[in-house]
N, C-alpha and C. Protein backbone atom coordinates (compact mmCIF):
# COMPACT_ATOMS: atom_id res chain seq x y z
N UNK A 1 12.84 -6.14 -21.94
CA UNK A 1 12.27 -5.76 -20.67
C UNK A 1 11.43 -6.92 -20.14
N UNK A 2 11.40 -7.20 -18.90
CA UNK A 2 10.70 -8.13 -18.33
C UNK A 2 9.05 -7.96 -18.14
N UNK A 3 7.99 -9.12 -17.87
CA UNK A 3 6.85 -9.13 -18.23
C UNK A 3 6.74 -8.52 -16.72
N UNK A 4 5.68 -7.45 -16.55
CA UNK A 4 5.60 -6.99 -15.41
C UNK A 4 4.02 -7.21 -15.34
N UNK A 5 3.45 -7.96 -15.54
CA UNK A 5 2.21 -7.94 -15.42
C UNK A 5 1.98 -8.82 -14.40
N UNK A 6 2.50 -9.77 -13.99
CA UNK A 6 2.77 -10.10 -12.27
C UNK A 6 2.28 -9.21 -11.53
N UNK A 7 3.53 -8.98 -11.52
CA UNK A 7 3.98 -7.58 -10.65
C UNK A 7 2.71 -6.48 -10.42
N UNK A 8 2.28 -5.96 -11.32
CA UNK A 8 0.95 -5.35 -11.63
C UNK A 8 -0.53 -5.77 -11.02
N UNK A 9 -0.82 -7.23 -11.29
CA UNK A 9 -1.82 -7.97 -10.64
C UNK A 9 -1.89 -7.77 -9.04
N UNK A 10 -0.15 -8.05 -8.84
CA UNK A 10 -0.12 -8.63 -7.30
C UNK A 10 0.14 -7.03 -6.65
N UNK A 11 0.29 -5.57 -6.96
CA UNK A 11 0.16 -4.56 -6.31
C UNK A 11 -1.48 -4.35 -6.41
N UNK A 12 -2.06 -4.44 -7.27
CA UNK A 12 -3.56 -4.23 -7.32
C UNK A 12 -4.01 -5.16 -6.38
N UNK A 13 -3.40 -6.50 -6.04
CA UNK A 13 -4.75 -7.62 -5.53
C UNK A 13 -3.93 -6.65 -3.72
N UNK A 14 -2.72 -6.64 -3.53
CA UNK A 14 -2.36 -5.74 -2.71
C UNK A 14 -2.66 -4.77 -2.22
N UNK A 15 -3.32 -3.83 -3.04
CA UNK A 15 -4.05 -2.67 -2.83
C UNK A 15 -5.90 -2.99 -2.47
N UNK A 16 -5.99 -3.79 -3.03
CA UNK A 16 -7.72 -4.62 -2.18
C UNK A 16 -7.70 -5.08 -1.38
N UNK A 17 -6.71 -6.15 -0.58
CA UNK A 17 -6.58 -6.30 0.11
C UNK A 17 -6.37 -5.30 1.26
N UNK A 18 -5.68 -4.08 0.82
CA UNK A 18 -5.87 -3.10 1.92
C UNK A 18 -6.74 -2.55 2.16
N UNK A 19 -7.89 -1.94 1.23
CA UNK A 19 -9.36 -1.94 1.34
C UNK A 19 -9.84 -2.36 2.68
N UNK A 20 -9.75 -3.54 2.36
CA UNK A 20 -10.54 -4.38 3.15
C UNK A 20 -10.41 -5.20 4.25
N UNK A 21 -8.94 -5.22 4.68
CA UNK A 21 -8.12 -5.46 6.20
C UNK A 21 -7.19 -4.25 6.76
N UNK A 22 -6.70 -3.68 6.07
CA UNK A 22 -5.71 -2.71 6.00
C UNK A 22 -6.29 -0.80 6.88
N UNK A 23 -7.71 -0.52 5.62
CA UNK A 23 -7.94 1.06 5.70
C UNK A 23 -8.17 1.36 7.16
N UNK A 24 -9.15 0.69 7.56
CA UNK A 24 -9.50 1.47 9.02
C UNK A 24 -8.32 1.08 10.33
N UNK A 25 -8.07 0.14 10.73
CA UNK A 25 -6.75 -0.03 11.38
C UNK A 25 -5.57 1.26 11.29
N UNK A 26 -5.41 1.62 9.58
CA UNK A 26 -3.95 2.36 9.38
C UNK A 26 -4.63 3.76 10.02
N UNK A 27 -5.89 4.04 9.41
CA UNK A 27 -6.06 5.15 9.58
C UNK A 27 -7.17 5.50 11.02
N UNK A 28 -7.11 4.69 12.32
CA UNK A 28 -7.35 5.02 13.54
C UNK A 28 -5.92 5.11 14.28
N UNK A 29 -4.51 3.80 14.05
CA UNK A 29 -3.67 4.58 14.50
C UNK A 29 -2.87 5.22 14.01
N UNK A 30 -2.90 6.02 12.82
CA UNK A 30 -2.20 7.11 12.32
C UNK A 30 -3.07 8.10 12.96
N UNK A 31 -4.27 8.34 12.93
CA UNK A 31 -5.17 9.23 14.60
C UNK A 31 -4.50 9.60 15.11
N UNK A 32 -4.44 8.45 15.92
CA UNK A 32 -3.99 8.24 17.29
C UNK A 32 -2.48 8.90 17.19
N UNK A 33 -1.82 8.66 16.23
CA UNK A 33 0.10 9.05 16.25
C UNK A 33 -0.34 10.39 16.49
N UNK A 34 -1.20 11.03 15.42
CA UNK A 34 -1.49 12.82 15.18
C UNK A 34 -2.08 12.94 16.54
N UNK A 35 -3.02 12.51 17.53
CA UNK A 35 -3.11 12.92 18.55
C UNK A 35 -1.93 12.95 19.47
N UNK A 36 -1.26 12.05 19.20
CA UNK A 36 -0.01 11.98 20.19
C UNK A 36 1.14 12.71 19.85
N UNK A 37 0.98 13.67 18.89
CA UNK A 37 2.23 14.40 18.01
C UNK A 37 1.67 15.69 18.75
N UNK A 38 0.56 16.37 18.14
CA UNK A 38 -0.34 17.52 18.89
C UNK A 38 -0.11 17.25 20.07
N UNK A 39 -0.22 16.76 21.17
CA UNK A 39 -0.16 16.72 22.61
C UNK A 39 0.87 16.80 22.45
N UNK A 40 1.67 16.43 22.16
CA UNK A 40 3.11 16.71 22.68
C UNK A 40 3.69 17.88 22.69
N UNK A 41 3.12 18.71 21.52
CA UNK A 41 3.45 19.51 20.71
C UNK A 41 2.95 20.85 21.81
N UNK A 42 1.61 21.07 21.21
CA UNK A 42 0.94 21.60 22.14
C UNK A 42 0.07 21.63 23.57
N UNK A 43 0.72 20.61 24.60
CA UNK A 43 0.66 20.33 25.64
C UNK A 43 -1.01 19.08 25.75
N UNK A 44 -1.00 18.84 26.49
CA UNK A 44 -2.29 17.80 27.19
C UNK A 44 -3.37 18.25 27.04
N UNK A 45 -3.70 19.29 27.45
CA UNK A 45 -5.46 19.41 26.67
C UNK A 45 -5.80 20.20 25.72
N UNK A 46 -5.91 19.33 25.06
CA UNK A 46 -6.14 19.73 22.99
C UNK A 46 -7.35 20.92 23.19
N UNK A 47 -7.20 21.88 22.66
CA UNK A 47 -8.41 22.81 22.75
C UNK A 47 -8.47 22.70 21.29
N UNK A 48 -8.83 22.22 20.38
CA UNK A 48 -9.19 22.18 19.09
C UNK A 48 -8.90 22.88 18.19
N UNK A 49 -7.72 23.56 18.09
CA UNK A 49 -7.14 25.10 17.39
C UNK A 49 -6.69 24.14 16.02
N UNK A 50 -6.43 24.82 14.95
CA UNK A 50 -6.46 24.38 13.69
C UNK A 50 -5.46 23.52 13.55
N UNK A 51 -4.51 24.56 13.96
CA UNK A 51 -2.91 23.54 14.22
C UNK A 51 -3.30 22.32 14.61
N UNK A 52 -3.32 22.06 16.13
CA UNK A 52 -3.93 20.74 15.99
C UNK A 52 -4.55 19.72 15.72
N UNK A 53 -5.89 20.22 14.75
CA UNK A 53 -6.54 19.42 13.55
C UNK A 53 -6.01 19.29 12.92
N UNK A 54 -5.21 19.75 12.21
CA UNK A 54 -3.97 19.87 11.33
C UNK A 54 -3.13 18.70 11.33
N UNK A 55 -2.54 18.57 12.03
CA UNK A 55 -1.72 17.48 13.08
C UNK A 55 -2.27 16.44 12.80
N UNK A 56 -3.68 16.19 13.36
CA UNK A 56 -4.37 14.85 13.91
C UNK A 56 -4.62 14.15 12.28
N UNK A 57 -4.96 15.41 11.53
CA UNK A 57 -5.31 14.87 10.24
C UNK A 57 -3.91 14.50 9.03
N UNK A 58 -3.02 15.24 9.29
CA UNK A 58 -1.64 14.53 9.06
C UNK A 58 -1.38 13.35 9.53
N UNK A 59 -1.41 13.21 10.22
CA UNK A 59 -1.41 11.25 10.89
C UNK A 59 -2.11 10.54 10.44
N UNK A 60 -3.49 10.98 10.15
CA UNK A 60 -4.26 9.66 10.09
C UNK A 60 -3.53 9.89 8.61
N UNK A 61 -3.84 10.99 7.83
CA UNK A 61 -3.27 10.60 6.09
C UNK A 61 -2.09 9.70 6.01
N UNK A 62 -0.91 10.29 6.90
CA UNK A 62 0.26 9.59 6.96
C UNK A 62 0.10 8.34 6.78
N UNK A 63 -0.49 7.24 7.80
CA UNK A 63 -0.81 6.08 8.36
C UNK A 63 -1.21 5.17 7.26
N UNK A 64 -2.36 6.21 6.55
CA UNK A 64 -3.18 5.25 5.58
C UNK A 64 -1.89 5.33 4.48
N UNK A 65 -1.65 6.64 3.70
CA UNK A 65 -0.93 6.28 3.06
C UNK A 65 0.65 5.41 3.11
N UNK A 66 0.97 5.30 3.73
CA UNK A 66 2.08 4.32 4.54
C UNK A 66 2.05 3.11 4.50
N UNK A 67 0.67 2.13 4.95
CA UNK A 67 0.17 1.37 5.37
C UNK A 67 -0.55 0.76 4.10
N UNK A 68 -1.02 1.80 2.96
CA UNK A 68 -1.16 1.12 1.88
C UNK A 68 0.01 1.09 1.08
N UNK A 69 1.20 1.56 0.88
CA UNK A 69 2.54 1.40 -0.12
C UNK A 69 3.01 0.39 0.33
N UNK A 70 2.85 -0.44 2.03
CA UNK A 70 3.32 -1.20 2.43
C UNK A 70 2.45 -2.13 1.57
N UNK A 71 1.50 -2.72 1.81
CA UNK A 71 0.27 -3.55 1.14
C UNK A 71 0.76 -3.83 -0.36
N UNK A 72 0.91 -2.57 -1.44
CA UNK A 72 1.06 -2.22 -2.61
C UNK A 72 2.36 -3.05 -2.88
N UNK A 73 3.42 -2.59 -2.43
CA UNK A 73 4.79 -3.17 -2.22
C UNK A 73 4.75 -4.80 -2.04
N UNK A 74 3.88 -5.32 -0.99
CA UNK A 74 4.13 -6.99 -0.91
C UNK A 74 3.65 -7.39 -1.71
N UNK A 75 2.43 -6.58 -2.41
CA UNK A 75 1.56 -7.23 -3.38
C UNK A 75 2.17 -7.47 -4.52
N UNK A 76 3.01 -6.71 -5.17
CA UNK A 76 3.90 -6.67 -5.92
C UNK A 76 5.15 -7.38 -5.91
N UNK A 77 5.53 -7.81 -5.06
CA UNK A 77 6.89 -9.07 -4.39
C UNK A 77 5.91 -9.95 -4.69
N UNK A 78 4.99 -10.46 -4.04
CA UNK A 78 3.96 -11.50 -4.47
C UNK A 78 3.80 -12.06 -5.43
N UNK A 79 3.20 -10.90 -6.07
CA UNK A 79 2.66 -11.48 -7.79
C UNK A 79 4.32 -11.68 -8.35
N UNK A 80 5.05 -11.16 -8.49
CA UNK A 80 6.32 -11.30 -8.87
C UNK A 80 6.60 -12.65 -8.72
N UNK A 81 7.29 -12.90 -7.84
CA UNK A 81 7.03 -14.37 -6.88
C UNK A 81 6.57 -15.78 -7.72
N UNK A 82 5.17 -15.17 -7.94
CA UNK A 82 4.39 -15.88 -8.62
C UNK A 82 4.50 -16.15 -10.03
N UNK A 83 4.28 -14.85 -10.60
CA UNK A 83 4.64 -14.86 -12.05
C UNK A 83 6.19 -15.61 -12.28
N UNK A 84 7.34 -15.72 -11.33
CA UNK A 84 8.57 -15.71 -11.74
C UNK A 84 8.57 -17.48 -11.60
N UNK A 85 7.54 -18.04 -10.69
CA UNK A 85 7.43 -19.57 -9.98
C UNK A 85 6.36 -20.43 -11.34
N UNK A 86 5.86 -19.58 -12.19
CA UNK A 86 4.41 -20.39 -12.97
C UNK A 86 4.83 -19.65 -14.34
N UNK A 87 6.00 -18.91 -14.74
CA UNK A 87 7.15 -18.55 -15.48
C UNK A 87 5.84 -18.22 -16.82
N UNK A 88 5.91 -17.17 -16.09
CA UNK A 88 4.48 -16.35 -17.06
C UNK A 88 5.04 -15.33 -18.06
N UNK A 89 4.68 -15.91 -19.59
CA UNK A 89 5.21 -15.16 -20.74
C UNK A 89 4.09 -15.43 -21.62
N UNK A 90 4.20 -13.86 -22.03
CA UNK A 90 2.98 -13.14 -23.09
C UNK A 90 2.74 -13.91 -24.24
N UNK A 91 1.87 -13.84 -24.88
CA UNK A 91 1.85 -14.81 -26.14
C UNK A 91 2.86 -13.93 -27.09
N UNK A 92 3.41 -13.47 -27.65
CA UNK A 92 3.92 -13.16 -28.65
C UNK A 92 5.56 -13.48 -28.79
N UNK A 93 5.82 -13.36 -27.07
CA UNK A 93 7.21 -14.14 -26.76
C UNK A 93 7.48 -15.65 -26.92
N UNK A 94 5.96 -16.36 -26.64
CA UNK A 94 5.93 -17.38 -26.36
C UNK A 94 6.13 -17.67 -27.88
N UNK A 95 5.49 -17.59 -29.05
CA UNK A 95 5.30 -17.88 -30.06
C UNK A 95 6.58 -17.64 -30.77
N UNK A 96 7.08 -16.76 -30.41
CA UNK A 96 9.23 -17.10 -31.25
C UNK A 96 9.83 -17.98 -30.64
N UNK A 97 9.45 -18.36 -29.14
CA UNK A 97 10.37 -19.69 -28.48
C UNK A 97 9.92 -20.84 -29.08
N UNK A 98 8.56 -21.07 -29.03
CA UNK A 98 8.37 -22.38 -29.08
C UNK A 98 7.73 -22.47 -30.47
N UNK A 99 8.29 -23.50 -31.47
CA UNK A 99 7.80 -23.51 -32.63
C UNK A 99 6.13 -24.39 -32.92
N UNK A 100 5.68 -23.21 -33.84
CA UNK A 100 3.71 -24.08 -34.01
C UNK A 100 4.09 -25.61 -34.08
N UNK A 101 3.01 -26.46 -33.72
CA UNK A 101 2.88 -27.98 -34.28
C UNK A 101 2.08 -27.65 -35.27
């Protein structure tokens, strides 16, 4: 099986990175989608009925969660990437390839 600890690094450094450029962006216009799903739904002026909180708060969840698998996902192509370019192997593999001096 291949060393996935790349892979691992670069969804985590992926997932901080969404933290911290990513959360509020995904989750004002995933809002915004749930406001625009509710209006549609239930016509132009939102009277605040559950359904439509409902809605608004489905979007924003949607958005964020969406918006971070995206993040998670490159982060993980990334570190991959990386690990596969700087040909990163565990010590115990390393130590049957290459014989002690």
């Amino acid at each position: 099986m291949a060393n996935k600890l790349p892979s691992i690094v670069g969804a985590g450094t992926g997932l901080l990175a969404f933290v911290f450029v990513g959360l509020l962006p995904s989750w004002l216009y995933g809002g915004y989608a749930g406001v625009l799903l509710a209006t549609g739904i239930f016509g132009s002026p939102l009277t605040g009925a559950f359904a439509e909180k409902a809605l608004i708060v489905f979007g924003s969840v949607l958005g964020v969660t969406a918006v971070a698998a995206l993040f998670a996902v490159a982060g993980a192509a990334a570190g991959a990437a990386v690990g596969a370019l700087l040909r990163v192997v565990p010590d115990e593999r390393r130590s049957k390839a290459e014989p002690k001096a």
